[in-house]
PDB file of N, CA and C in Angstrom:
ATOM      1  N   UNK A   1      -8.351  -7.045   3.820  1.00  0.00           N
ATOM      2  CA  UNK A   1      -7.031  -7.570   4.097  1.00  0.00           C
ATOM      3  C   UNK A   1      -5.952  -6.572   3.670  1.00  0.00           C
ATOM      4  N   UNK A   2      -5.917  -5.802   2.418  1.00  0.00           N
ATOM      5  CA  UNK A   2      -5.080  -5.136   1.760  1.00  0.00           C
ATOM      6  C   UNK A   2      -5.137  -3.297   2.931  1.00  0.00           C
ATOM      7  N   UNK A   3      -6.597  -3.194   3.358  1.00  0.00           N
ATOM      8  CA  UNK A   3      -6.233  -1.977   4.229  1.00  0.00           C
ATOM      9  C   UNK A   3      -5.708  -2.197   5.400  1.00  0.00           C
ATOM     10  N   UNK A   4      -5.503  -3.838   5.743  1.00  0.00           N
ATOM     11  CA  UNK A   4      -4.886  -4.319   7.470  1.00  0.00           C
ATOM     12  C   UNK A   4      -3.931  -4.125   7.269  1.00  0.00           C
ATOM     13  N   UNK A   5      -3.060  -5.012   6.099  1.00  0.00           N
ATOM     14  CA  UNK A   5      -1.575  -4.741   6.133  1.00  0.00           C
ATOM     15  C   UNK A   5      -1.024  -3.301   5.816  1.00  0.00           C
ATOM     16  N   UNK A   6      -1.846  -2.643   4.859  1.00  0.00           N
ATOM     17  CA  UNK A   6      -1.712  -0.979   4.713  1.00  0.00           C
ATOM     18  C   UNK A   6      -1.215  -0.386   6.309  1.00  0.00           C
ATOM     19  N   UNK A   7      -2.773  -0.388   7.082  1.00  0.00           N
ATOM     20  CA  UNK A   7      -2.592   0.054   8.637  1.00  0.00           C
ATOM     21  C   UNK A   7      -1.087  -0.414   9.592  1.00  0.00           C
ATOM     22  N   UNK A   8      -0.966  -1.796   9.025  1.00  0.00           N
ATOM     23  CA  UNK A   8      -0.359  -2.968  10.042  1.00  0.00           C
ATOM     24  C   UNK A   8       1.190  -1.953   9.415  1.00  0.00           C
ATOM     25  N   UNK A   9       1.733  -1.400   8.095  1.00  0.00           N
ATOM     26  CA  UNK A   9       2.745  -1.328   7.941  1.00  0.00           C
ATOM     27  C   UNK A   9       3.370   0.476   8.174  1.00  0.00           C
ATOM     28  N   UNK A  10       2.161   0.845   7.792  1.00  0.00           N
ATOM     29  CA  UNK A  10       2.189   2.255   8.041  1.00  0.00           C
ATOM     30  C   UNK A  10       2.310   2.726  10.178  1.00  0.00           C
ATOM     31  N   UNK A  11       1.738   1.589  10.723  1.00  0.00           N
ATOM     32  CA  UNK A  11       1.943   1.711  12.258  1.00  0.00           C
ATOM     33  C   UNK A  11       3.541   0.957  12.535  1.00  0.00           C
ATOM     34  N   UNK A  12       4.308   0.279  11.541  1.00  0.00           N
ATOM     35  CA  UNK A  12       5.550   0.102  11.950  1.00  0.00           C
ATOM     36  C   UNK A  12       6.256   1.186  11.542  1.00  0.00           C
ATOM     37  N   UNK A  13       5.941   1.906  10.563  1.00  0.00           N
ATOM     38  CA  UNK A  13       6.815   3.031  10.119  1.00  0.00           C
ATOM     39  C   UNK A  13       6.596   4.413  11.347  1.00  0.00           C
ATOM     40  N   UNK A  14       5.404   4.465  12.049  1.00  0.00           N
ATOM     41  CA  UNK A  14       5.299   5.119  12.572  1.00  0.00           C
ATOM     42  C   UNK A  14       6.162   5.278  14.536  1.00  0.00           C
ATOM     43  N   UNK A  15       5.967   3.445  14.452  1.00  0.00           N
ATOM     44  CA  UNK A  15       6.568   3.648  15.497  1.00  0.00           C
ATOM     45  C   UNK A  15       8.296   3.328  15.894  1.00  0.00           C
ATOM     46  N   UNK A  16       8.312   3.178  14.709  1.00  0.00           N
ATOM     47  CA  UNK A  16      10.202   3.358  13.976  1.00  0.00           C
ATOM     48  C   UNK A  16      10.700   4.600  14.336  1.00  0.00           C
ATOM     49  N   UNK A  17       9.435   5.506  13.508  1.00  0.00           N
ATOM     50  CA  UNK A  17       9.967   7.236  13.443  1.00  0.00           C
ATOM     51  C   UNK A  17       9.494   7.971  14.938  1.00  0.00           C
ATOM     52  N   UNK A  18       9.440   7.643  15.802  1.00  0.00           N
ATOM     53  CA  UNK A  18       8.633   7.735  17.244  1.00  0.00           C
ATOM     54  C   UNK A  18      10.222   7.353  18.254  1.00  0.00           C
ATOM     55  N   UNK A  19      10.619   5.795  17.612  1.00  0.00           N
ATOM     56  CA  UNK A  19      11.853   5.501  18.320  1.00  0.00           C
ATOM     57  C   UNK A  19      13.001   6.319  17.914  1.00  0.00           C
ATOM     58  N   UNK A  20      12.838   6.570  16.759  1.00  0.00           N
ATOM     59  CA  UNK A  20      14.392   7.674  16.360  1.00  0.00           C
ATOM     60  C   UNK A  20      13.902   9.052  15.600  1.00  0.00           C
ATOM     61  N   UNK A  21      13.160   9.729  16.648  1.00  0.00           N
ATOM     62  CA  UNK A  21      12.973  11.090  16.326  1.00  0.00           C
ATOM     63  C   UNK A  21      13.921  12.299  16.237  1.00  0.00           C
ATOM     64  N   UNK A  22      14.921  11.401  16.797  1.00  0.00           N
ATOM     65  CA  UNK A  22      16.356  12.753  17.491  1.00  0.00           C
ATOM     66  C   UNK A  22      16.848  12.518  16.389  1.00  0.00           C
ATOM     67  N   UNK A  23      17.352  12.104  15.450  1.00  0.00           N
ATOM     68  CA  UNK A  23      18.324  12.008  14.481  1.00  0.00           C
ATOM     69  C   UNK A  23      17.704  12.605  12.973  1.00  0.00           C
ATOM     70  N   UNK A  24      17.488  13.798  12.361  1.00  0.00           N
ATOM     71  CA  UNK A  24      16.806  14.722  11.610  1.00  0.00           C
ATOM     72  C   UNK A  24      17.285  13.243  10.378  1.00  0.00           C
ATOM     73  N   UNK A  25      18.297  12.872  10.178  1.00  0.00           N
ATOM     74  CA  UNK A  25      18.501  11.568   8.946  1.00  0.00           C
ATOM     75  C   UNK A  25      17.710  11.040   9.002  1.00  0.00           C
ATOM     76  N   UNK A  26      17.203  10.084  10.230  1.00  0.00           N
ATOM     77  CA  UNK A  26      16.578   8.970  10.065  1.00  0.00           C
ATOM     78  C   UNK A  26      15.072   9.474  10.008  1.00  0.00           C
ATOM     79  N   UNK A  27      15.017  10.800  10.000  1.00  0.00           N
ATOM     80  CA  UNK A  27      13.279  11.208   9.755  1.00  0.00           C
ATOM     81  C   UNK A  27      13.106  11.504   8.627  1.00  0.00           C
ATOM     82  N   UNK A  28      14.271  11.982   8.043  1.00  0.00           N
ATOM     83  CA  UNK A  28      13.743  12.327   6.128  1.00  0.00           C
ATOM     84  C   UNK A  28      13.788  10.926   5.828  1.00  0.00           C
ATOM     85  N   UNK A  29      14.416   9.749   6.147  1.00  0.00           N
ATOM     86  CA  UNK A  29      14.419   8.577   5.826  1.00  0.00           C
ATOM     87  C   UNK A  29      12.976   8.470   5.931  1.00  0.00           C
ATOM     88  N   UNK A  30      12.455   8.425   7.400  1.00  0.00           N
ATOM     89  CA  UNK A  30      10.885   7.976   7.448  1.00  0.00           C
ATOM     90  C   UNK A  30       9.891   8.740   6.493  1.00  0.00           C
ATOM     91  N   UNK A  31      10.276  10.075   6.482  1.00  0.00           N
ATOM     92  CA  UNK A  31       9.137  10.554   5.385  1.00  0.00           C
ATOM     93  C   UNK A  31       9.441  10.450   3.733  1.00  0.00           C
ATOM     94  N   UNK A  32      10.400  10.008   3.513  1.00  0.00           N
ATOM     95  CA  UNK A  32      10.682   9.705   2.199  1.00  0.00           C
ATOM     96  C   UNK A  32      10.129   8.070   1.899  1.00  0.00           C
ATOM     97  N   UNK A  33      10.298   7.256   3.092  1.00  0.00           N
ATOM     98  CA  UNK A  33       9.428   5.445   2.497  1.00  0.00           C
ATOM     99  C   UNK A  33       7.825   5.648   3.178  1.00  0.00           C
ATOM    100  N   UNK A  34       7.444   6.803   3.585  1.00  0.00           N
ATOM    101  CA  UNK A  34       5.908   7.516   3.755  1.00  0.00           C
ATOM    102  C   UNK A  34       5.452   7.796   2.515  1.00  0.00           C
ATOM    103  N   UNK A  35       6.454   8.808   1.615  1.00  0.00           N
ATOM    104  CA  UNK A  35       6.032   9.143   0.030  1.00  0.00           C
ATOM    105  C   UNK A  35       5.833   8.231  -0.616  1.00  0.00           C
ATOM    106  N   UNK A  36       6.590   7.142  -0.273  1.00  0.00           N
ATOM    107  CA  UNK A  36       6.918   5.930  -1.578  1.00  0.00           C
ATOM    108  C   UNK A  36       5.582   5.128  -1.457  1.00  0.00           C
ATOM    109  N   UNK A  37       5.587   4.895   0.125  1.00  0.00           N
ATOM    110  CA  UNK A  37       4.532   3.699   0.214  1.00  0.00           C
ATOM    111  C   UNK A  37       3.050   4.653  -0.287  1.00  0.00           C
ATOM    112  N   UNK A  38       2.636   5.661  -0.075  1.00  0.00           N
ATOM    113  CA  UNK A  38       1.186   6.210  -0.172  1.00  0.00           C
ATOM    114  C   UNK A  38       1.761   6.510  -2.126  1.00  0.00           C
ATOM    115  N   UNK A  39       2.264   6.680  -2.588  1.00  0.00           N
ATOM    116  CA  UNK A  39       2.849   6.822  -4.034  1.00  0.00           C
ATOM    117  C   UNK A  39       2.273   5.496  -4.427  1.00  0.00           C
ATOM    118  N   UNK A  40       3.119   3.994  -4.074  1.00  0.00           N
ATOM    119  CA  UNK A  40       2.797   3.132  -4.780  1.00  0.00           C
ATOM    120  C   UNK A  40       1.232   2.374  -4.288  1.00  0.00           C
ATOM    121  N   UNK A  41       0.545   3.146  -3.021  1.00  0.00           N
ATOM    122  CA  UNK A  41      -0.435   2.386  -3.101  1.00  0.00           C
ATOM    123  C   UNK A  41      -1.396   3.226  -4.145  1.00  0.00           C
ATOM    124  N   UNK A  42      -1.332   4.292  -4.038  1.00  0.00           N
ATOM    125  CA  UNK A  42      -2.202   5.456  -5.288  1.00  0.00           C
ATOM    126  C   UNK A  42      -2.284   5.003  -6.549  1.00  0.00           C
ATOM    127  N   UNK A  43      -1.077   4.505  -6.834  1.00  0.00           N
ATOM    128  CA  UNK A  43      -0.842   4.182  -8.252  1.00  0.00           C
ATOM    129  C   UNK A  43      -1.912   2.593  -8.371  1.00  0.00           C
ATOM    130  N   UNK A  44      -1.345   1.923  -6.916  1.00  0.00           N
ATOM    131  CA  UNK A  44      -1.751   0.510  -7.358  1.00  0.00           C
ATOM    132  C   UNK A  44      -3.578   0.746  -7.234  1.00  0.00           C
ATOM    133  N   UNK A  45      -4.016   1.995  -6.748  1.00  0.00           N
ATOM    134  CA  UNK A  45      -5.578   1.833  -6.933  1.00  0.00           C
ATOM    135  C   UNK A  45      -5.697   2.233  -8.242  1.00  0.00           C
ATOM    136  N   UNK A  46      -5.305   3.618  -8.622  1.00  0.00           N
ATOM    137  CA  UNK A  46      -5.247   3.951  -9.768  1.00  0.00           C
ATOM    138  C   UNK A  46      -5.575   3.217 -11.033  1.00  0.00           C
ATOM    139  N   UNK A  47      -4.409   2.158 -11.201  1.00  0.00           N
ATOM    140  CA  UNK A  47      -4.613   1.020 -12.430  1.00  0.00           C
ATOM    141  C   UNK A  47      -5.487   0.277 -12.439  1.00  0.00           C
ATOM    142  N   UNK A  48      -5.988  -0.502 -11.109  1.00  0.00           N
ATOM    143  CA  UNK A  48      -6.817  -1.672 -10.786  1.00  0.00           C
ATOM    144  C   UNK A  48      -8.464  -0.779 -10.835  1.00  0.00           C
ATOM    145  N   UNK A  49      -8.564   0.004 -10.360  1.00  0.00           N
ATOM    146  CA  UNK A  49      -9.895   0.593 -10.294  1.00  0.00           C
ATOM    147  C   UNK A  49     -10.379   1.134 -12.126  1.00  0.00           C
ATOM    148  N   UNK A  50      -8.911   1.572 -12.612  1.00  0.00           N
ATOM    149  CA  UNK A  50      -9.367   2.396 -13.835  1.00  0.00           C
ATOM    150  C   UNK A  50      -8.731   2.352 -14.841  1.00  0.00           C
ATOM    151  N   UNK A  51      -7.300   1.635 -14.961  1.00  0.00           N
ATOM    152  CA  UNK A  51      -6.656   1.542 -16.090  1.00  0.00           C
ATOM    153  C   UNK A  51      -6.420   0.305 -16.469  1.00  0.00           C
ATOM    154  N   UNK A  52      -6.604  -0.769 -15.549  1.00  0.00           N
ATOM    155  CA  UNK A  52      -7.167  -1.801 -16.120  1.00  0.00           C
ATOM    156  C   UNK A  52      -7.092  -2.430 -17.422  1.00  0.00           C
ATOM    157  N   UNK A  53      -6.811  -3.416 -17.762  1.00  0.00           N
ATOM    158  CA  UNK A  53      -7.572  -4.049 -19.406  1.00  0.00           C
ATOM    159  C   UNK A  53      -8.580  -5.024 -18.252  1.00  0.00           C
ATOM    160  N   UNK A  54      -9.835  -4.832 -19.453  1.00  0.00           N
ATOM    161  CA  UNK A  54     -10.816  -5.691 -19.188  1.00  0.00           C
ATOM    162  C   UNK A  54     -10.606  -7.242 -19.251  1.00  0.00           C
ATOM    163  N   UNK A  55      -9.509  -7.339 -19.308  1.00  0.00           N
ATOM    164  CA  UNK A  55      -9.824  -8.885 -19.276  1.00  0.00           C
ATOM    165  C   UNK A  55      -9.028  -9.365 -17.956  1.00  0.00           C
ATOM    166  N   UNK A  56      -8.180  -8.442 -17.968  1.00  0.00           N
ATOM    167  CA  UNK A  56      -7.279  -8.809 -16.507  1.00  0.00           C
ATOM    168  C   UNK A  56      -8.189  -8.589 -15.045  1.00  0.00           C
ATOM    169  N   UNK A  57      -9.341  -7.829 -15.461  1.00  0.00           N
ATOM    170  CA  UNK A  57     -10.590  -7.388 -14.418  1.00  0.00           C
ATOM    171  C   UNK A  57     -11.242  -9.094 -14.642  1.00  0.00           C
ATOM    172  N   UNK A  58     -11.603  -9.518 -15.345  1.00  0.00           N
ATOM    173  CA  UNK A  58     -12.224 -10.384 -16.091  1.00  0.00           C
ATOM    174  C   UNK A  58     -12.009 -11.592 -15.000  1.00  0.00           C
ATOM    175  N   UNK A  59     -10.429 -12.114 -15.103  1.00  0.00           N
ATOM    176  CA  UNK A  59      -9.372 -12.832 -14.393  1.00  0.00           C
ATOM    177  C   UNK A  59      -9.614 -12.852 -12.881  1.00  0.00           C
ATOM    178  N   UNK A  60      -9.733 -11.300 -12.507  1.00  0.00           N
ATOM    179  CA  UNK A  60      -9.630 -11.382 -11.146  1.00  0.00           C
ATOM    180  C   UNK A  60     -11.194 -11.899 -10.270  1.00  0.00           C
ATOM    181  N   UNK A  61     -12.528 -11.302 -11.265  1.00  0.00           N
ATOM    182  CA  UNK A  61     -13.522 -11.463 -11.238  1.00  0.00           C
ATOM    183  C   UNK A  61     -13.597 -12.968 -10.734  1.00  0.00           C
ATOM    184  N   UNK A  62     -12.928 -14.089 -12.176  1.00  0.00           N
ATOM    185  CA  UNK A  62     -13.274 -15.488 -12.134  1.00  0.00           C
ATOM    186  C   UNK A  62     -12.809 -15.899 -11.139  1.00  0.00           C
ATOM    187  N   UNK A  63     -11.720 -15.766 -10.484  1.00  0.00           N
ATOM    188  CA  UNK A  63     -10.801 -15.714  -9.360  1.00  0.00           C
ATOM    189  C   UNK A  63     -11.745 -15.786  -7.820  1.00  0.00           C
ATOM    190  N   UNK A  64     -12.577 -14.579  -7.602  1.00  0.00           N
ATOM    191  CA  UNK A  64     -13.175 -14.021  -6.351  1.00  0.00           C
ATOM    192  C   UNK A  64     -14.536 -14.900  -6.933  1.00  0.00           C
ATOM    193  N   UNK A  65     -15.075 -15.203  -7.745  1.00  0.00           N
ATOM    194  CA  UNK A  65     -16.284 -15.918  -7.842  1.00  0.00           C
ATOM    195  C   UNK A  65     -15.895 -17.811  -7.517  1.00  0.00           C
ATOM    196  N   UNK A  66     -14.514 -17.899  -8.170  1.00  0.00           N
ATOM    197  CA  UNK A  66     -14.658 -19.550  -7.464  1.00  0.00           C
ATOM    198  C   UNK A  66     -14.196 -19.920  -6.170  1.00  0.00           C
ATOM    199  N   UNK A  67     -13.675 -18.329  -5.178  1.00  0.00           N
ATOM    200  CA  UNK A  67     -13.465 -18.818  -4.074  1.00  0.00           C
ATOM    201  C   UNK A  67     -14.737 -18.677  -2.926  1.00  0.00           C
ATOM    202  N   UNK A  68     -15.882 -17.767  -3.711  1.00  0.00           N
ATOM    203  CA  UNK A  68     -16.849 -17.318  -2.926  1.00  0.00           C
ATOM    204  C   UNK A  68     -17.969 -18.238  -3.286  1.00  0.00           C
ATOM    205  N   UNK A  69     -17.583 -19.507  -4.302  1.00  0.00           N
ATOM    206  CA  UNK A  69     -18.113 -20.448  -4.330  1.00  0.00           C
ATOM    207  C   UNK A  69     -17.911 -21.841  -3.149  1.00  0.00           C
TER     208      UNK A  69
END
């Protein structure tokens, strides 16, 4: 779900910057919320995969086990 909306948001940014290619502004615009978004998804694997506290892993664990119940 989290790589659909990834795809789903990164293909609106793309076809934003596709509709207003002529205007050199509105493209550093597009590649500057390109940095941000691949920035904050890096980070958000970053923590969840490895910086973590174990108990907040713990949480999410109990979470995905009583819905896959």
């Amino acid at each position: 779900l989290q790589f659909a909306l990834l795809l789903d948001l990164l293909e609106l940014v793309g076809g934003y910057a596709a509709g207003n290619r002529r205007e050199v502004r509105t493209s550093v615009y597009i590649c500057v919320l390109l940095v941000g978004i691949f920035t904050y998804v890096g980070l958000h694997v970053l923590f969840f995969r490895h910086l973590a506290p174990e108990w907040l892993g713990e949480i999410f664990r109990d979470i995905q086990r009583f819905w896959e119940d």
